[in-house]
N, C-alpha and C. Protein backbone atom coordinates (compact mmCIF):
# COMPACT_ATOMS: atom_id res chain seq x y z
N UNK A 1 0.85 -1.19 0.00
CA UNK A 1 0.00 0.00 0.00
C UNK A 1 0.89 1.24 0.00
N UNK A 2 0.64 2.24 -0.78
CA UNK A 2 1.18 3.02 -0.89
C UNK A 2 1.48 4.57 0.18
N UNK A 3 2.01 5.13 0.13
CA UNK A 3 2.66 5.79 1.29
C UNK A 3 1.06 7.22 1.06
N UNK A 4 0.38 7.61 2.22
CA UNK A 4 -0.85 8.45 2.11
C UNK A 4 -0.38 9.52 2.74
N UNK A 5 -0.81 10.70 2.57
CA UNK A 5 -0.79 11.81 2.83
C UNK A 5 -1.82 12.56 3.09
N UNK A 6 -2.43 12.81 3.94
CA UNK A 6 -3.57 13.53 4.50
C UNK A 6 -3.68 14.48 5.54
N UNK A 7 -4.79 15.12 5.51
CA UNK A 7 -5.34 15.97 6.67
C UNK A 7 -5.29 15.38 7.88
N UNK A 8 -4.70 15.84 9.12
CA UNK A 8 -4.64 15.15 10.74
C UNK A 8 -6.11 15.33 10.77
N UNK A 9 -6.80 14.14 11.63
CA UNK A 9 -7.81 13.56 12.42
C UNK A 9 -7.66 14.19 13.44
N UNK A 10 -9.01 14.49 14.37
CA UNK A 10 -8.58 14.52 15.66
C UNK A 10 -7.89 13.06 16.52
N UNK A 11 -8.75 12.59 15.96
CA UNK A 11 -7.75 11.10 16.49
C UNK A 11 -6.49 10.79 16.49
N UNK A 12 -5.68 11.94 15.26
CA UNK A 12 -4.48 11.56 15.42
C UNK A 12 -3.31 12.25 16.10
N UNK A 13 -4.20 13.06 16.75
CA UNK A 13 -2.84 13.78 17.77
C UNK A 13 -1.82 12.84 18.74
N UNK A 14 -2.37 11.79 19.77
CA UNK A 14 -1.37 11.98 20.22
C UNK A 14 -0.49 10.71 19.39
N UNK A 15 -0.59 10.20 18.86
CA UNK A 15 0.23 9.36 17.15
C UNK A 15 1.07 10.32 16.74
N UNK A 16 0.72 11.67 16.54
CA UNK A 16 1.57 12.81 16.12
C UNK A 16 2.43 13.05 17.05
N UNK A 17 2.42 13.26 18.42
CA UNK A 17 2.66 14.53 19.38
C UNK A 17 4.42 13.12 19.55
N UNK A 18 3.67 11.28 19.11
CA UNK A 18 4.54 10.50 20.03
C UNK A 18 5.73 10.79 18.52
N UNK A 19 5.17 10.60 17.24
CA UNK A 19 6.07 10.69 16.47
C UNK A 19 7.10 12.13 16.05
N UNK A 20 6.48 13.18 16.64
CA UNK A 20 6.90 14.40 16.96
C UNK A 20 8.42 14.33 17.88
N UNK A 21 8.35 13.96 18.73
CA UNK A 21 9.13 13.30 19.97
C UNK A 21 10.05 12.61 19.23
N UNK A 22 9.59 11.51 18.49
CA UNK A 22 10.61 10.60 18.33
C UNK A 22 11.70 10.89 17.24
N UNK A 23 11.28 11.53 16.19
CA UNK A 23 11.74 12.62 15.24
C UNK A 23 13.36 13.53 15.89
N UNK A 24 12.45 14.06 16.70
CA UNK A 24 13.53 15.29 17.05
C UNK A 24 14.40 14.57 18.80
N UNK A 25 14.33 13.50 18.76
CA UNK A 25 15.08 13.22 20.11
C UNK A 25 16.25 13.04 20.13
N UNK A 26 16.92 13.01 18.86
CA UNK A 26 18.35 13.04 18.56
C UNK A 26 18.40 14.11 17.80
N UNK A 27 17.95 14.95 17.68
CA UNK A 27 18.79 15.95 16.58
C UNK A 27 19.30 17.42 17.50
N UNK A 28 20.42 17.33 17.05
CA UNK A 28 21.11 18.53 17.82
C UNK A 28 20.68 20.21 17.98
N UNK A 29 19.92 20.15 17.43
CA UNK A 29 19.68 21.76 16.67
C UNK A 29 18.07 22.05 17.65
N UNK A 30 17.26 20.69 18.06
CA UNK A 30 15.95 20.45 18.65
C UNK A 30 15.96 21.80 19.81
N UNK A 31 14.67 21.69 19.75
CA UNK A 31 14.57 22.13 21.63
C UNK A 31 14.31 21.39 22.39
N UNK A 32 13.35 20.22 21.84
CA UNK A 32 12.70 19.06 22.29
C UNK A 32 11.16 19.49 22.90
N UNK A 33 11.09 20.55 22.00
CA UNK A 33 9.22 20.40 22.74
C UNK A 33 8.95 20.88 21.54
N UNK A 34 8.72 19.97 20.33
CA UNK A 34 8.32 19.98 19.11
C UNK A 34 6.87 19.29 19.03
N UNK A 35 6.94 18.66 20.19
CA UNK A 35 5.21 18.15 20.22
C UNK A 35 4.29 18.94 20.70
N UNK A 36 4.77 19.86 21.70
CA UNK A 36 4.53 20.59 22.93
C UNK A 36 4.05 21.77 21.91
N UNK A 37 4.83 22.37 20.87
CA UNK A 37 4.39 23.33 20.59
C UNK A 37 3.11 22.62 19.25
N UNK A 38 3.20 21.71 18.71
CA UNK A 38 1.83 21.17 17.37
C UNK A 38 1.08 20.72 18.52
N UNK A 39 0.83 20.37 19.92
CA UNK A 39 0.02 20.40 20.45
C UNK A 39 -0.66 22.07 20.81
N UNK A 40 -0.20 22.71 20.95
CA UNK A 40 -0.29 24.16 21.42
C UNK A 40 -0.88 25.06 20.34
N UNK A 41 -0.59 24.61 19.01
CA UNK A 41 -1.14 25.56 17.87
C UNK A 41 -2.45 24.95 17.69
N UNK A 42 -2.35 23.21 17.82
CA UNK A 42 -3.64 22.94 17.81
C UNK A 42 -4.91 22.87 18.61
N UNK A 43 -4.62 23.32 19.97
CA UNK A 43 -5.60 23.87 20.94
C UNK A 43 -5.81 25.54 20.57
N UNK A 44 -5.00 26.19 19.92
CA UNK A 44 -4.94 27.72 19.69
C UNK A 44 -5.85 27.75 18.59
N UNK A 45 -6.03 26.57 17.60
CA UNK A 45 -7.07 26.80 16.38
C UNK A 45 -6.05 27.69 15.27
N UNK A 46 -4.52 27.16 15.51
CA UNK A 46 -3.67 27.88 14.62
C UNK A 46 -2.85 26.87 13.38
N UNK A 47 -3.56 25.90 13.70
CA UNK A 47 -2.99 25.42 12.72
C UNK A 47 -3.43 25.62 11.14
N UNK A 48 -2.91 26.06 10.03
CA UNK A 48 -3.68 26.55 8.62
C UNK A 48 -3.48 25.22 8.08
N UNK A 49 -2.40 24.33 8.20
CA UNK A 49 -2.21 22.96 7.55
C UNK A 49 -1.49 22.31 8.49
N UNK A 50 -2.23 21.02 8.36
CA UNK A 50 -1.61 20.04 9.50
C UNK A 50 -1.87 18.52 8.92
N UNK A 51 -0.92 18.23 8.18
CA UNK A 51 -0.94 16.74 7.27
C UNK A 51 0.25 15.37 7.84
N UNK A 52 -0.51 14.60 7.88
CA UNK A 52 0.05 13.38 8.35
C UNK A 52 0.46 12.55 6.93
N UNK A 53 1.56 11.77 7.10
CA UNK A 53 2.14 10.74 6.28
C UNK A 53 1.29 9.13 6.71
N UNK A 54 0.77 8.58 6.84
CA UNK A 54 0.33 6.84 6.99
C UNK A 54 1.00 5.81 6.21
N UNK A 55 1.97 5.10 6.26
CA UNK A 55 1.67 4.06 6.01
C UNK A 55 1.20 2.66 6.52
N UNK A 56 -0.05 2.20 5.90
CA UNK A 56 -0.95 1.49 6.29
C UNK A 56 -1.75 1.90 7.12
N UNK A 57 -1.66 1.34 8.77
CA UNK A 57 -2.38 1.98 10.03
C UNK A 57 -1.35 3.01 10.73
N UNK A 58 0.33 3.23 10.37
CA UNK A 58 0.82 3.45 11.47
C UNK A 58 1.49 4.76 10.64
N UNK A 59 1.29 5.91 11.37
CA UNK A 59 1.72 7.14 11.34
C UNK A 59 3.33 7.80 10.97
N UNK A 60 3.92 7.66 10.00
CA UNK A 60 4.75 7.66 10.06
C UNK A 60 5.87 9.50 9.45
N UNK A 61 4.90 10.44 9.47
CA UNK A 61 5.25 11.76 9.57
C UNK A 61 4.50 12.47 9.58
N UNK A 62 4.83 14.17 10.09
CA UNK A 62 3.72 15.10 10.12
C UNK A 62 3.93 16.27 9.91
N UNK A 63 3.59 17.55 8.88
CA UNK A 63 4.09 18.62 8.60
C UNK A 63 3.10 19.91 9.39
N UNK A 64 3.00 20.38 9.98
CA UNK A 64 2.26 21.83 10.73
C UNK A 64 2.69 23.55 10.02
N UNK A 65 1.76 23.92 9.69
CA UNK A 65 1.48 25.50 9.02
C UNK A 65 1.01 26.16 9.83
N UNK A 66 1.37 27.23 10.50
CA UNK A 66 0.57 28.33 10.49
C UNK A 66 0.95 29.63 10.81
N UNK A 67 0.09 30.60 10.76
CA UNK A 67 0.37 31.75 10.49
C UNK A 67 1.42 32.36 11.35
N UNK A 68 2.17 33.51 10.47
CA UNK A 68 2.64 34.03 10.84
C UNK A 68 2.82 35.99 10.99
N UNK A 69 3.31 36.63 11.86
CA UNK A 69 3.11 38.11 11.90
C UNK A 69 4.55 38.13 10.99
N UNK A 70 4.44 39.62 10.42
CA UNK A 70 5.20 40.31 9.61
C UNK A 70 5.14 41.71 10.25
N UNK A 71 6.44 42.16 10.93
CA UNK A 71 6.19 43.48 11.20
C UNK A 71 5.55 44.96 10.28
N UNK A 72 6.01 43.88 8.72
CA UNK A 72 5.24 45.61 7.91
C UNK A 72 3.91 45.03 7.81
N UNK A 73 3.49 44.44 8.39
CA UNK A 73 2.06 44.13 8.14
C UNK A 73 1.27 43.20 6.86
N UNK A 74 2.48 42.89 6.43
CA UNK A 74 2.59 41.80 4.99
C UNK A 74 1.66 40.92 5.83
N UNK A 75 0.32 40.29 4.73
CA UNK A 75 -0.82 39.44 5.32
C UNK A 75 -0.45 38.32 4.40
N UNK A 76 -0.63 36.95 5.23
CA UNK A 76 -0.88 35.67 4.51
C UNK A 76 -0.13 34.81 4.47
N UNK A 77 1.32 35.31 5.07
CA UNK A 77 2.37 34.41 5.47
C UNK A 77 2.46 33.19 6.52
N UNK A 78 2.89 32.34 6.40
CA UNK A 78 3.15 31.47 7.04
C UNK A 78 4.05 30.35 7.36
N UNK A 79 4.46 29.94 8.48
CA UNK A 79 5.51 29.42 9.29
C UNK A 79 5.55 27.78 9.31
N UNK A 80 6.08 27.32 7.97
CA UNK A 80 6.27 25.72 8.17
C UNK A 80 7.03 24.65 9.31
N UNK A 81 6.83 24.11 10.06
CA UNK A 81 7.64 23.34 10.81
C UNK A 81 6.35 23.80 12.39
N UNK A 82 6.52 22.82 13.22
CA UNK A 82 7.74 21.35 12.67
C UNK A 82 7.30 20.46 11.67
N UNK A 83 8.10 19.78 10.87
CA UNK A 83 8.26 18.80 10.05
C UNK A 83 9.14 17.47 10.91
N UNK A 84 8.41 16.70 10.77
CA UNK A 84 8.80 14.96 11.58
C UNK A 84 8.56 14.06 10.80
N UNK A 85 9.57 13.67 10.83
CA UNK A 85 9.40 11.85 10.07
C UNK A 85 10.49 10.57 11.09
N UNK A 86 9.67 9.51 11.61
CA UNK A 86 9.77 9.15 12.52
C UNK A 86 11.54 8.38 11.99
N UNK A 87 12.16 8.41 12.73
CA UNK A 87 13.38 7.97 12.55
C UNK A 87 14.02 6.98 11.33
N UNK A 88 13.34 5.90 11.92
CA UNK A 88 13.31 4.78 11.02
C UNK A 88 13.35 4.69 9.41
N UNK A 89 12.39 6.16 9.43
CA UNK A 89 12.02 6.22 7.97
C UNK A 89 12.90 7.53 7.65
N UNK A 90 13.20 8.29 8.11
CA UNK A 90 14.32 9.70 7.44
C UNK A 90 15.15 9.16 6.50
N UNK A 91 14.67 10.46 5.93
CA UNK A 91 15.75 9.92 4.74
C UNK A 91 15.28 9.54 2.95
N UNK A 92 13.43 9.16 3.37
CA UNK A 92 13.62 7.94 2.19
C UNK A 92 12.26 9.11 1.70
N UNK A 93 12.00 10.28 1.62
CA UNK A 93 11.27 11.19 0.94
C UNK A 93 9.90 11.19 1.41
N UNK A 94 10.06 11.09 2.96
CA UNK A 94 8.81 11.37 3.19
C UNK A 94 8.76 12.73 3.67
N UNK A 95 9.58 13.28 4.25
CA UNK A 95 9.76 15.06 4.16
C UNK A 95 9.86 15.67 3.42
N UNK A 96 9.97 15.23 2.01
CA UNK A 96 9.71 15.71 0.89
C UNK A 96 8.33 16.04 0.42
N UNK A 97 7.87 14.39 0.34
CA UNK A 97 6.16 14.53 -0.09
C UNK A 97 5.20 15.59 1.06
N UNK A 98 5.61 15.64 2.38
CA UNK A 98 4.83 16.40 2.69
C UNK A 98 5.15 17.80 2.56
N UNK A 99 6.22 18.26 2.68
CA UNK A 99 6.69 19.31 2.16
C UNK A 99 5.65 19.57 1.20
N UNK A 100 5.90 19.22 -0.27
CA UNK A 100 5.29 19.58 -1.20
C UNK A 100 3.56 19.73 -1.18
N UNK A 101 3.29 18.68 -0.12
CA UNK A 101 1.56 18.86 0.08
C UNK A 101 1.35 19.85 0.70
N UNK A 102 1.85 20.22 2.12
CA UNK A 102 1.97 21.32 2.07
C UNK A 102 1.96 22.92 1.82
N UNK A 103 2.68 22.87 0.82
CA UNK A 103 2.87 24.33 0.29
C UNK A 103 1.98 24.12 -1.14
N UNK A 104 1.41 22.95 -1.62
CA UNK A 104 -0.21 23.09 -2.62
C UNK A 104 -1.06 23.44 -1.87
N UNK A 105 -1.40 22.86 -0.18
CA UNK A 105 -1.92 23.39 0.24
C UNK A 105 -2.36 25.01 0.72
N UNK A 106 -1.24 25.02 0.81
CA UNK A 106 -1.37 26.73 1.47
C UNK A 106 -1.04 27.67 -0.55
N UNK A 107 -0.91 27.09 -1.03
CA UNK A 107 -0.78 27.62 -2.63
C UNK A 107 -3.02 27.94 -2.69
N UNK A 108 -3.34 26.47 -2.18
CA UNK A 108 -4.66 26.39 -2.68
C UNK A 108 -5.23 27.61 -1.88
N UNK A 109 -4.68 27.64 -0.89
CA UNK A 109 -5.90 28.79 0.41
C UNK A 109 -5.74 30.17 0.03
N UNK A 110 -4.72 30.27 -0.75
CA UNK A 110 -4.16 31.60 -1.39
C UNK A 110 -3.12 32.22 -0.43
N UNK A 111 -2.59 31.72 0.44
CA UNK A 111 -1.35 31.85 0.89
C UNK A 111 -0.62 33.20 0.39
N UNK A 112 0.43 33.56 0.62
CA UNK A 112 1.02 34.83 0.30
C UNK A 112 2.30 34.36 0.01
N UNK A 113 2.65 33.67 0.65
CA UNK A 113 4.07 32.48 1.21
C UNK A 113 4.22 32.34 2.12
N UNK A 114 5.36 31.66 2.44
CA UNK A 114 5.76 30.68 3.66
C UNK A 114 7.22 30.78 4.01
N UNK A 115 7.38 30.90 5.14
CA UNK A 115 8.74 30.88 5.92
C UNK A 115 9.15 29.49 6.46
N UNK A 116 10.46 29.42 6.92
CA UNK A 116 10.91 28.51 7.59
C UNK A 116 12.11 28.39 8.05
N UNK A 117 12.07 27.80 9.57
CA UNK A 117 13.91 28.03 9.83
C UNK A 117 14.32 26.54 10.12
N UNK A 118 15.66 26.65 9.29
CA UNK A 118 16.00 24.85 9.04
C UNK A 118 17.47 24.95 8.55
N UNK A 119 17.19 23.47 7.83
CA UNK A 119 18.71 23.53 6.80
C UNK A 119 18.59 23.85 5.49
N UNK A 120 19.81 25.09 5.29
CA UNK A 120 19.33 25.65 3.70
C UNK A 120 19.52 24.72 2.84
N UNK A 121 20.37 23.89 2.81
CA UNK A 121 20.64 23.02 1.67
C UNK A 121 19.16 22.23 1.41
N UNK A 122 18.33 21.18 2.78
CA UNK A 122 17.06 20.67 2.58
C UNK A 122 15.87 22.19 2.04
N UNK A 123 15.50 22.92 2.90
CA UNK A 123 14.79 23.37 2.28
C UNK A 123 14.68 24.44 0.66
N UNK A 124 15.87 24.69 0.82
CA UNK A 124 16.53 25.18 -0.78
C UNK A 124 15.83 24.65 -2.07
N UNK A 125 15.92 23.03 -2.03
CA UNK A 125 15.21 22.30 -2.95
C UNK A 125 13.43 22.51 -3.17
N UNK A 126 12.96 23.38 -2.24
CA UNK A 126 11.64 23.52 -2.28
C UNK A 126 11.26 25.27 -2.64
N UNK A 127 12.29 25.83 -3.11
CA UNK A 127 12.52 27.22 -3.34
C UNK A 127 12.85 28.18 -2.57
N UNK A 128 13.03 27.53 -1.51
CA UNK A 128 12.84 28.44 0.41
C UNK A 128 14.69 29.74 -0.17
N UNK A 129 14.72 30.35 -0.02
CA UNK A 129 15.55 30.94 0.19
C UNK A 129 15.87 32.01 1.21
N UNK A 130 16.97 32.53 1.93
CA UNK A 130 17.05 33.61 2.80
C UNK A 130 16.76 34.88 1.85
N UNK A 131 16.21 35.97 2.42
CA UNK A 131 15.71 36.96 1.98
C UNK A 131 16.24 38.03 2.64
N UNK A 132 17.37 38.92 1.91
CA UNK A 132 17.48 39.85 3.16
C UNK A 132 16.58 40.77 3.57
N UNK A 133 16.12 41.04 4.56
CA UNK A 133 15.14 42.48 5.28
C UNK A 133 14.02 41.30 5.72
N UNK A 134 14.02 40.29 5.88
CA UNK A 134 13.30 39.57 6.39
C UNK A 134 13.47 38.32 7.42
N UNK A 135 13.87 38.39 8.51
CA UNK A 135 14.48 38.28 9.36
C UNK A 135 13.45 37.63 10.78
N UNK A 136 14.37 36.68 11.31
CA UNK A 136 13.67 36.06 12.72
C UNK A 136 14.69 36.47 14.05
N UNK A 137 14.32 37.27 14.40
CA UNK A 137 15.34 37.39 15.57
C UNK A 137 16.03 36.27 16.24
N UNK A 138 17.11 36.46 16.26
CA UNK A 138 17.95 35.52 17.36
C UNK A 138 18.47 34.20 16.65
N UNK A 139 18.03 34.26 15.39
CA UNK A 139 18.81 32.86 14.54
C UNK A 139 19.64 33.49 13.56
N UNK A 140 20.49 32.75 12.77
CA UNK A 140 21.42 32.87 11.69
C UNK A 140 20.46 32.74 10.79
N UNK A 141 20.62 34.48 10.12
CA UNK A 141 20.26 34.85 8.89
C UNK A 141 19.99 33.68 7.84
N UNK A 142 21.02 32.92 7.32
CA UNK A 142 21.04 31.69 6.61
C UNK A 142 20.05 30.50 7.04
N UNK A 143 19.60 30.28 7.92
CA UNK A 143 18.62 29.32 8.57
C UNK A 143 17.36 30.04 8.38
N UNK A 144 17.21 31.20 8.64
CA UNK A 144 15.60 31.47 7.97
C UNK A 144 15.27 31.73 6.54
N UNK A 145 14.21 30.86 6.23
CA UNK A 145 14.20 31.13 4.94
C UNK A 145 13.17 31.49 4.28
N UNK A 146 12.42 32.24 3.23
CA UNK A 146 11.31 32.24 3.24
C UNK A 146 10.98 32.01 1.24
N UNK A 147 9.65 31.78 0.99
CA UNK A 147 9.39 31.66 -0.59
C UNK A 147 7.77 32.18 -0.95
N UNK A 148 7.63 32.87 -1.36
CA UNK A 148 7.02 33.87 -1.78
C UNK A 148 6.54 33.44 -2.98
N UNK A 149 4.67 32.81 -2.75
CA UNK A 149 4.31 32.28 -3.84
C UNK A 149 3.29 33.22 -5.05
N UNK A 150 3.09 34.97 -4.55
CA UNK A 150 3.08 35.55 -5.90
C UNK A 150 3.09 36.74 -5.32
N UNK A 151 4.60 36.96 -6.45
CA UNK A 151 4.71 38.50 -6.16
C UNK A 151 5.88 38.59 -5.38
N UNK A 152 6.71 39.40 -4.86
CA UNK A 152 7.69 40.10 -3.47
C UNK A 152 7.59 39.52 -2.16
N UNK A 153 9.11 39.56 -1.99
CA UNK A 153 9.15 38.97 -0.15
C UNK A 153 8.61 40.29 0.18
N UNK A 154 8.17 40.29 1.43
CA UNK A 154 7.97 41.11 2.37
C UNK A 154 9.20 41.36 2.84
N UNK A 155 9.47 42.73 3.84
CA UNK A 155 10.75 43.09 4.43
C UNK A 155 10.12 43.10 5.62
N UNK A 156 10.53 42.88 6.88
CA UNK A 156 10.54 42.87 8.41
C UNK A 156 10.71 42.19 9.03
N UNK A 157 10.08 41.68 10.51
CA UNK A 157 10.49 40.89 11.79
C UNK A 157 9.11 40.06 11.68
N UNK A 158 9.71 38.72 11.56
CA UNK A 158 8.60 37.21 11.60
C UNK A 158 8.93 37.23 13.00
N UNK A 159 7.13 37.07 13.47
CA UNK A 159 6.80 36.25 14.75
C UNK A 159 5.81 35.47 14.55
N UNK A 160 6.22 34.21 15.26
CA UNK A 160 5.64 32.88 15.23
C UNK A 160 5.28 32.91 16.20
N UNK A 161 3.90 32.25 16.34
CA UNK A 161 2.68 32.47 17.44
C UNK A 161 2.78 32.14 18.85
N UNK A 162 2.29 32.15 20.12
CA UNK A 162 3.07 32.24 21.31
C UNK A 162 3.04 30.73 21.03
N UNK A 163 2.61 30.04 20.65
CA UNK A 163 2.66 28.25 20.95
C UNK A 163 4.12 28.05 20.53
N UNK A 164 4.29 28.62 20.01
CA UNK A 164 6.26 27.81 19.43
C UNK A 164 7.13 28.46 21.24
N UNK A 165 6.25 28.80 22.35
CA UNK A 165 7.20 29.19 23.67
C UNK A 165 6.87 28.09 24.50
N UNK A 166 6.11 27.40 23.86
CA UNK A 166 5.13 26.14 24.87
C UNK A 166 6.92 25.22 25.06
N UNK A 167 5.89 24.20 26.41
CA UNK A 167 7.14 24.01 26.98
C UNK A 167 6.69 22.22 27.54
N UNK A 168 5.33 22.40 27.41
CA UNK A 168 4.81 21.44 28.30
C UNK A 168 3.30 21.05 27.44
């Protein structure tokens, strides 16, 4: 059966929140409350896209959207990640496919574009580029990235919603 890509269930949070966890429990760069905060956007009613990977019955990645502020007041942007794919499987393009569902998705809602802070080389391949005058405080310029699906980046200060401070 082939690898599915869909809209999260309510049923499938805590499947998410465990594969969330398991994703980021080795990676150096983590904070480790990557569940903590896709639990937090999704009690906030902030999530704009929230798609799960399945294969078969068992959950095996999950991509989260949502909005983001622009200090010049640029409307429609939004903040990809976290992105999880459960260990086992990294690697073999399932952060890819959702990636790409993803950003059709937020293409379909009429989106403005989308930001993200990561690795430039991975998200590069999806058009993400650094933008100068558009900026996340407190990270390396080169790690934020953003792609702008019609028309001009915006110039200013991205803030991502209080759930990315969640802790618990």
């Amino acid at each position: 059966m082939p690898l599915q890509i869909r809209p999260e269930l309510p049923t499938d949070a805590d499947a998410i929140a465990r594969l969330t966890t398991a994703a980021f429990l080795n990676a150096s760069h983590a904070s480790h409350t990557e569940a903590y905060i896709v639990n937090a956007l999704r009690r906030a009613g902030q999530l704009t896209v929230s798609l799960v990977a399945q294969d078969g019955a068992t959950l095996v990645g999950h991509v989260a959207v949502s909005p983001v502020a622009i200090s010049s007041g640029a409307a429609g942007w939004h903040g990809l990640g976290p992105l999880s794919v459960v260990p086992p499987r990294q690697g073999r393009g399932i952060g890819a496919q959702l990636m790409r569902a993803a950003l059709d998705a937020l293409r379909r809602q009429g989106a403005a574009g989308c930001v993200v802070l990561g690795e430039p080389a991975y998200y590069g391949r999806f058009g993400f580029a650094a933008r100068p005058g558009l900026v996340l405080p407190g990270v390396p310029p080169e790690y934020f990235q953003a792609l702008a699906f019609d028309g001009a980046c915006p110039a200013g200060t991205v803030r991502y919603h209080d759930a990315f401070n969640a802790t618990s």
